[in-house]
Protein backbone atom coordinates (compact mmCIF):
# COMPACT_ATOMS: atom_id res chain seq x y z
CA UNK A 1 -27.60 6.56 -10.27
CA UNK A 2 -24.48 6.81 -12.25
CA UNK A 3 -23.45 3.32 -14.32
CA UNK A 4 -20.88 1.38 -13.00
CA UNK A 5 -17.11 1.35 -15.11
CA UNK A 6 -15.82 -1.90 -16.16
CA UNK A 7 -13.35 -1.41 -13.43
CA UNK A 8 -16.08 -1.30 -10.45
CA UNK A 9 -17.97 -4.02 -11.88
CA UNK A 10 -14.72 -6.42 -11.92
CA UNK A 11 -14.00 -4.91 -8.23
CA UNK A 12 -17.65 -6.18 -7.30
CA UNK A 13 -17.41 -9.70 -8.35
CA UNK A 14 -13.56 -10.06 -7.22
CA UNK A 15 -15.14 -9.04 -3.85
CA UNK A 16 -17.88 -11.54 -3.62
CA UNK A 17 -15.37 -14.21 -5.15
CA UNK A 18 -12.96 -13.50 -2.62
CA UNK A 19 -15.67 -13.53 0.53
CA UNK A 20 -16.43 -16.93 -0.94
CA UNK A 21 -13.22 -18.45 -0.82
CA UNK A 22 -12.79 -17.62 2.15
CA UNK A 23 -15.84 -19.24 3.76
CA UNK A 24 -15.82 -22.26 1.68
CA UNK A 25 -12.44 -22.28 0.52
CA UNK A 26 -11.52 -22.80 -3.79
CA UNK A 27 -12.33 -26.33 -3.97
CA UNK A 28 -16.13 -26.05 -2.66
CA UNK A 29 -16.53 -22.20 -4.45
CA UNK A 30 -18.34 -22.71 -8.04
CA UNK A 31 -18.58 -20.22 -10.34
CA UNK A 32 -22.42 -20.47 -10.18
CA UNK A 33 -22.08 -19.78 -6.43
CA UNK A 34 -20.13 -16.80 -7.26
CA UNK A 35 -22.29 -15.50 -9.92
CA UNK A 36 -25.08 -15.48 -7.93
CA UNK A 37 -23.75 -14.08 -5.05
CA UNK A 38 -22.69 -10.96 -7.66
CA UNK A 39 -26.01 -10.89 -9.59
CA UNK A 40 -24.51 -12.35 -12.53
CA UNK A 41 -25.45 -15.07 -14.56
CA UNK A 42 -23.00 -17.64 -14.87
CA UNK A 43 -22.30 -17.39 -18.65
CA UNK A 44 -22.23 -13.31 -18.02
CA UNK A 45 -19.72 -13.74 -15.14
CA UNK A 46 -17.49 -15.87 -17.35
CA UNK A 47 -17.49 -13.32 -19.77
CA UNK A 48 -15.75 -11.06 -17.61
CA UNK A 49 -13.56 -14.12 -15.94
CA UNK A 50 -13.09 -17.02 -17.92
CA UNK A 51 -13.14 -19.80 -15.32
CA UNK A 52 -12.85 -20.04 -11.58
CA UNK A 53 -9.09 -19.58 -11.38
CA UNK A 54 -9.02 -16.34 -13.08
CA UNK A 55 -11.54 -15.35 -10.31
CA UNK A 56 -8.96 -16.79 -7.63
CA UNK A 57 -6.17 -15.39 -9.53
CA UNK A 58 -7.71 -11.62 -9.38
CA UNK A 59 -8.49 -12.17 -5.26
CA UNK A 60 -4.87 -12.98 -3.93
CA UNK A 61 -3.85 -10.27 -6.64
CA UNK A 62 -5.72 -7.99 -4.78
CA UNK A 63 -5.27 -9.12 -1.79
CA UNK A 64 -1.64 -9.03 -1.91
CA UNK A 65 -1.63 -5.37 -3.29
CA UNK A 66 -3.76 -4.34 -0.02
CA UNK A 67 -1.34 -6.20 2.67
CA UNK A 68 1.69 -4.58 0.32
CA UNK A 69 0.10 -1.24 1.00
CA UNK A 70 -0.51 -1.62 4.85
CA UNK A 71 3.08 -2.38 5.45
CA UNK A 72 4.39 0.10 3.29
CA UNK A 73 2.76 2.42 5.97
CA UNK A 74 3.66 0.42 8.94
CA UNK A 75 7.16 1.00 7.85
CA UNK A 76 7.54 4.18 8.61
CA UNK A 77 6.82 3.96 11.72
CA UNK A 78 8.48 2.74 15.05
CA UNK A 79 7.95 -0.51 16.62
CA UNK A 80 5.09 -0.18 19.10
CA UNK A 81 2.38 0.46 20.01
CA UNK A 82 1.04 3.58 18.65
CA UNK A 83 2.30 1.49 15.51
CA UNK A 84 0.06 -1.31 16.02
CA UNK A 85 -2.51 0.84 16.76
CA UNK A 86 -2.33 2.40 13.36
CA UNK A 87 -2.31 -1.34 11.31
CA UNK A 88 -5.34 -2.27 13.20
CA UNK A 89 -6.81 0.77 11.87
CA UNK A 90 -5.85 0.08 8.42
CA UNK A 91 -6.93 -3.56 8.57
CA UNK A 92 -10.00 -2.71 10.14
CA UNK A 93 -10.88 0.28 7.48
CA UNK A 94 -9.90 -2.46 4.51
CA UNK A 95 -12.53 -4.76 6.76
CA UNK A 96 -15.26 -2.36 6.48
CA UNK A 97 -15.14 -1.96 2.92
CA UNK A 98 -13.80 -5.06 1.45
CA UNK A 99 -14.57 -7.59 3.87
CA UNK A 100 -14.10 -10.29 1.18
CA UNK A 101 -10.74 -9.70 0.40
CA UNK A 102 -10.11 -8.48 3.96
CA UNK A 103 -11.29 -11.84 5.11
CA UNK A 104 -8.95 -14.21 2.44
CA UNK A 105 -5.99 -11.99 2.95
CA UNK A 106 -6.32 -12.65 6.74
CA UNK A 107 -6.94 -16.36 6.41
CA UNK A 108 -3.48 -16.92 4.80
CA UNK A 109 -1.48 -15.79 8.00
CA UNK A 110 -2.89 -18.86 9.45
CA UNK A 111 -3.95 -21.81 7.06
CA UNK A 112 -2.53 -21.49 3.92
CA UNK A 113 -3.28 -24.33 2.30
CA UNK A 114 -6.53 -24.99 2.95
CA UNK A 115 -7.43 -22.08 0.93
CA UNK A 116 -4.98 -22.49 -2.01
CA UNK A 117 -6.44 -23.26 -5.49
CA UNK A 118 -6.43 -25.87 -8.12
CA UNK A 119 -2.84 -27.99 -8.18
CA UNK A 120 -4.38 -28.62 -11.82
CA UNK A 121 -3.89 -26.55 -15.31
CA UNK A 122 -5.90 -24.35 -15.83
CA UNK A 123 -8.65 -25.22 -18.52
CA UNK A 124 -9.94 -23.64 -21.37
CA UNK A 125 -12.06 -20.60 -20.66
CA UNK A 126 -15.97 -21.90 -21.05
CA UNK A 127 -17.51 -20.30 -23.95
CA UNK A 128 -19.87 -17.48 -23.03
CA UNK A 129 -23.35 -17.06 -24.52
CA UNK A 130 -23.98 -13.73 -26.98
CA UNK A 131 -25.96 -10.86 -25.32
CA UNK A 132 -23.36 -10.10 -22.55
CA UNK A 133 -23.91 -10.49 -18.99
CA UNK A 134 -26.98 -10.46 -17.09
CA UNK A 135 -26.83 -8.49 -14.19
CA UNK A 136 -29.04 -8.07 -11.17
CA UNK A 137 -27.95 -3.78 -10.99
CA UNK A 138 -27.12 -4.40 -7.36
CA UNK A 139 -24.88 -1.43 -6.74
CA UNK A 140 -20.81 -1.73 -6.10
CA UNK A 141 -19.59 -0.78 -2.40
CA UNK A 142 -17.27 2.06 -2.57
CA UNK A 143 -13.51 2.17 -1.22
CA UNK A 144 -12.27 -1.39 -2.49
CA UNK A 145 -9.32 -2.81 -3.61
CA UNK A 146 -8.89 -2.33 -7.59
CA UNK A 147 -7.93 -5.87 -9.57
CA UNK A 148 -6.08 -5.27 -12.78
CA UNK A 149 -8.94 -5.36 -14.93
CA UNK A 150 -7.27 -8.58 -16.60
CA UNK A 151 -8.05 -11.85 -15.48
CA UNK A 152 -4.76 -13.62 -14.84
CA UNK A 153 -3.33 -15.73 -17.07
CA UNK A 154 -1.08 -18.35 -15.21
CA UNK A 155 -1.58 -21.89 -16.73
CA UNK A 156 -1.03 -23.56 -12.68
CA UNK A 157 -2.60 -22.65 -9.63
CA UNK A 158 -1.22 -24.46 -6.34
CA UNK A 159 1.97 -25.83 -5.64
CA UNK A 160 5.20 -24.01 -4.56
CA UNK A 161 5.16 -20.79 -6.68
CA UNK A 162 1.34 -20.58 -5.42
CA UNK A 163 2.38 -21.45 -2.21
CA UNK A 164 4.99 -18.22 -2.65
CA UNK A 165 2.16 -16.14 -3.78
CA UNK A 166 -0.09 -16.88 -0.44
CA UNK A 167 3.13 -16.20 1.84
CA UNK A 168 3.32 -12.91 0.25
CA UNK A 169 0.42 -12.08 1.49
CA UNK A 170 0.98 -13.57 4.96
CA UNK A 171 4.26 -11.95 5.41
CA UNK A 172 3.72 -8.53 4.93
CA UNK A 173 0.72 -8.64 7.44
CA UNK A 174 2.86 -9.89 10.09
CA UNK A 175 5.64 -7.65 8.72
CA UNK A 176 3.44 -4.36 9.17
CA UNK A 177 3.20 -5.74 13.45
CA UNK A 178 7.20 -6.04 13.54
CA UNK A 179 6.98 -9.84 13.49
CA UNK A 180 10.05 -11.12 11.25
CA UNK A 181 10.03 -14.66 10.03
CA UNK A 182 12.13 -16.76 12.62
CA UNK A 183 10.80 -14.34 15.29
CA UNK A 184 11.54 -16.32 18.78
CA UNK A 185 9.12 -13.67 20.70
CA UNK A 186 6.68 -16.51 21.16
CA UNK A 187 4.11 -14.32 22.91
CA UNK A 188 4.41 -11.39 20.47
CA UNK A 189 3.52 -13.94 17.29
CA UNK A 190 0.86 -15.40 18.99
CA UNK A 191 -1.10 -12.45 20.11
CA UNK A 192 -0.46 -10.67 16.38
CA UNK A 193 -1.52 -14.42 15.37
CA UNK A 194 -4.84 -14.26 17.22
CA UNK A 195 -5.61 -10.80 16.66
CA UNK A 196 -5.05 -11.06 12.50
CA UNK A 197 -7.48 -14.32 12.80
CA UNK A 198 -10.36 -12.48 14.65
CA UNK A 199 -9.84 -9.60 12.44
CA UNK A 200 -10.51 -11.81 9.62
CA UNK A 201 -13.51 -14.00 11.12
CA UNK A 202 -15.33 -10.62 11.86
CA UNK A 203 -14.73 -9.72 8.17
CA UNK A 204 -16.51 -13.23 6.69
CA UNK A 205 -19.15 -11.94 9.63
CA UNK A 206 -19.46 -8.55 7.52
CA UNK A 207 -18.99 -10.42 3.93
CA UNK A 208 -22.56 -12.46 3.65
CA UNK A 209 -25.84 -13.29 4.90
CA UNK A 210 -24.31 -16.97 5.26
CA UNK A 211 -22.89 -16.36 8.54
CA UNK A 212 -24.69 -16.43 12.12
CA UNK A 213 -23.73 -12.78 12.75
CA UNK A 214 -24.44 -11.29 9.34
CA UNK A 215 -26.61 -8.60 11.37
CA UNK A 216 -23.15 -6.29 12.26
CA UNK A 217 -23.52 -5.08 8.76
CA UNK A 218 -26.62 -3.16 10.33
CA UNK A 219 -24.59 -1.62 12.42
CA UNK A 220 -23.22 2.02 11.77
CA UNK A 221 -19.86 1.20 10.19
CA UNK A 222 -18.29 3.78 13.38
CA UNK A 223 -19.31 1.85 15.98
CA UNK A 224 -18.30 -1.71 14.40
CA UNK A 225 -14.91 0.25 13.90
CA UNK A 226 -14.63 1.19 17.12
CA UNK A 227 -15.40 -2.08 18.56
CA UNK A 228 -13.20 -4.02 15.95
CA UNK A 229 -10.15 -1.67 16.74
CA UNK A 230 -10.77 -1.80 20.84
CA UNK A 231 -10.98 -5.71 20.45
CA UNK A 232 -8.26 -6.76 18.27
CA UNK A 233 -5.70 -3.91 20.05
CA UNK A 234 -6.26 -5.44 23.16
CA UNK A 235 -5.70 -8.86 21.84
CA UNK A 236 -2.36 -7.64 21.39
CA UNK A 237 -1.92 -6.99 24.46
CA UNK A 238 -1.15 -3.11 25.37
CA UNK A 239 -2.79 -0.89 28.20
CA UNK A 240 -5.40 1.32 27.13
């Protein structure tokens, strides 16, 4: 089996960091629970990411990189719903393989600040033990978002310019379904409301063993698509 790059390793534990803050949110995420959840020990995880908000920093970086992409691609397309059809692909597909991320992207559009991190400095990166990190050689899943490879280096997390950062994730989501902030099409922004948030339950669902219906990750990853698309179109409302 080919050895994993720096870059896929970092993609791995950005992954498992995000799926975790979106269960349990930053607050009740440690960087133990993280590092075992990657097959890291903690003192090799922090050498990789110096402290918890580096970790959080890296997730709505990627995050917001994946929802920038999916409305890039919306945009060229008409309102509609052949349109809609095509995000819900795109979502879905980003579910499938990074259902993490795909799950803490989603869980912006509609709480916010639960999820936001530390209102606090940052502190100083824990030391890390010599030897490197200890790893469990549990292999990366293919087709995820790539972070930068540099753990971020903001002193603050939280607070308005945070706040900014989530909302520009949340936007372009309900950007890519035509839904403009100040929309008054009440029944269009609730359906693209309730379909985004079932979209991203069904990815914590695919993210860990933690949750009741863990088993769908037994599932050929066609038929779950099929199903996920079917369900979340129609929760938009459109005739098949």
């Amino acid at each position: 089996m080919p050895r994993q790059t720096r870059q896929e390793i970092d993609d791995e534990i950005v992954e498992h960091a995000a799926a975790l803050f979106a269960r349990h949110g930053f607050r009740d995420t440690s960087v133990q629970r993280i590092a075992d959840a990657a097959g890291y020990s903690k003192t090799g995880l922090l050498h990789r990411f110096p402290s918890k908000e580096a970790l959080w920093d890296a997730a709505v970086d990627c995050c917001a990189g994946a929802m920038r992409e999916v409305a890039e691609t919306a945009a060229a397309m008409p309102d509609g719903p052949e349109r809609d059809r095509a995000v819900i692909e795109l979502l879905v597909d980003l579910a499938l393989s990074s259902p993490g991320l795909t799950s803490l992207a989603l869980s912006f559009v509609g709480r916010p600040a639960e999820l936001t991190g530390p209102a606090q400095p940052v502190q100083p990166a824990q030391p890390a033990e010599p030897g490197g990190p200890g790893r469990s050689g549990k292999p990366a899943t293919t087709g995820k978002p790539a972070t930068t490879g540099k753990p971020a280096t903001s002193g603050r997390s939280g607070g308005p310019g945070e706040q900014d950062r989530l909302e520009g994730i949340a936007r372009p989501v309900m950007t890519a379904f035509g839904v403009l902030p100040g929309s008054t099409e009440v029944g269009r922004v609730v359906r693209v409301i309730a379909a985004v948030g079932a979209l991203a339950i069904a990815s914590v669902a695919l993210s860990g063993d933690g949750h009741p219906f863990h088993q769908l990750r037994d599932h050929a990853p066609g038929e779950v698509r099929n199903h996920l698309v079917a369900a979340i179109y129609d929760a938009l409302g459109h005739p098949r």
